[in-house]
Protein backbone atom coordinates (compact mmCIF):
# COMPACT_ATOMS: atom_id res chain seq x y z
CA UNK A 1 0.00 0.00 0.00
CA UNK A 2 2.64 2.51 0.65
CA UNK A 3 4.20 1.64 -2.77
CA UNK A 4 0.82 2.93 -3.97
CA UNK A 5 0.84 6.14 -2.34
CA UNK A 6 4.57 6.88 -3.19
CA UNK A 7 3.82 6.52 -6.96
CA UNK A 8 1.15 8.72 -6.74
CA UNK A 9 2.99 11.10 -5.35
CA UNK A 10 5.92 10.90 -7.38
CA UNK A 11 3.24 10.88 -10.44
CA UNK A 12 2.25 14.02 -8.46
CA UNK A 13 5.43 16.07 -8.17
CA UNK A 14 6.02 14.96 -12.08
CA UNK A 15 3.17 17.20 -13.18
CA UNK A 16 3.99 19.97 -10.78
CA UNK A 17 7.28 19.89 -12.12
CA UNK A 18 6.40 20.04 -15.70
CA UNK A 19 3.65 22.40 -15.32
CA UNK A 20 6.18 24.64 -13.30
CA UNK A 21 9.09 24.40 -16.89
CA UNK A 22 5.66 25.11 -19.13
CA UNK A 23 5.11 28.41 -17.06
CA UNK A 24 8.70 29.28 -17.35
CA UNK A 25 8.74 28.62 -20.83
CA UNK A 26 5.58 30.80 -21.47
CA UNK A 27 7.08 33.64 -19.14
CA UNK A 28 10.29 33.68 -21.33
CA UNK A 29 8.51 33.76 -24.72
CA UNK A 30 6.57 36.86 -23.61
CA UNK A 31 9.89 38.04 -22.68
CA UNK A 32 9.95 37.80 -19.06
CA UNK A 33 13.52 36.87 -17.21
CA UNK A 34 13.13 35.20 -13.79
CA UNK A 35 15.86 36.04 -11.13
CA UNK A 36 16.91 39.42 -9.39
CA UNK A 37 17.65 42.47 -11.14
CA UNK A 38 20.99 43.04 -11.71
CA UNK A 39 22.73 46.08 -10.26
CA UNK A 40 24.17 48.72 -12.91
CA UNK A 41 27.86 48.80 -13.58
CA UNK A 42 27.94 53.01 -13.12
CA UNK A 43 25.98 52.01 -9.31
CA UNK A 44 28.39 49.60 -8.33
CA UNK A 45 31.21 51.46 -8.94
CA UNK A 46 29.91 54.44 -7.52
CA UNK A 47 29.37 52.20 -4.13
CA UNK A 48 33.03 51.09 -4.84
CA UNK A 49 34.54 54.66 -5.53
CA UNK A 50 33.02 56.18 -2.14
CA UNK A 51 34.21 53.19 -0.20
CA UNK A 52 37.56 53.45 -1.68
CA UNK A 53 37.64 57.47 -0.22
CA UNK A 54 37.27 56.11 3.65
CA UNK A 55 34.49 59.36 3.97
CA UNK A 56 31.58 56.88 3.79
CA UNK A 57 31.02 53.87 6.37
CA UNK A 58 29.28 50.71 4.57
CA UNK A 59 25.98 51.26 6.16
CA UNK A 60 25.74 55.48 4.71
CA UNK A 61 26.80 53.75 0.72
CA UNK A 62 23.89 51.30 1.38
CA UNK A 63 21.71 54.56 1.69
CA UNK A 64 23.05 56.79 -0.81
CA UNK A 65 23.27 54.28 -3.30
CA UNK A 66 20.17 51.38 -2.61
CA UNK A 67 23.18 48.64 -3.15
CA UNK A 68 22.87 46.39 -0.10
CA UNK A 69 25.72 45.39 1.96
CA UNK A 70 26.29 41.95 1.07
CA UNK A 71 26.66 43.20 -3.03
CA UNK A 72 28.98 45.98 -1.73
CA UNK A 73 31.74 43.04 -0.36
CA UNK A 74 30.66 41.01 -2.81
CA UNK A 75 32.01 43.25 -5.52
CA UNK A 76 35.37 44.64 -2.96
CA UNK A 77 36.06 40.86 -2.91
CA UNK A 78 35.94 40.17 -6.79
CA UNK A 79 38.00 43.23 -7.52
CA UNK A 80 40.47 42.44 -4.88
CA UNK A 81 41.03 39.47 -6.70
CA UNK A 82 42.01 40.63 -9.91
């Protein structure tokens, strides 16, 4: 019996699956992207230039430029790298 019910639901989460890549599919053909927005080049390095000039702290660039924390390291760390 509980062969029975895991079949169903596996036959279950098949459809919901599917159904879920035939919405995407629809989205992207009336040109819809899924994900975040991504954050302008010119914003990022605006964030980048003002933490570079030691006036700012972290949490007034978050303000002035609506680029959260996290994305601020985020980009120090790439750039650090190359």
């Amino acid at each position: 019996m509980l062969t029975v019910f895991q079949a169903f639901s596996q036959f279950e989460r098949d459809l919901i699956v599917e159904r879920t890549r035939e919405g995407l599919k629809s989205a992207r053909a009336r040109g819809r992207k899924g994900g975040r927005p991504k954050v302008s080049e010119k914003d990022i390095q605006k964030a980048l230039n003002l933490y570079h000039s030691e006036e700012y702290s972290v949490a007034d660039i978050t303000k002035m430029t609506g680029i959260s924390r996290a994305t601020i390291y985020r980009y120090l760390e790439s750039r650090k790298e190359k």
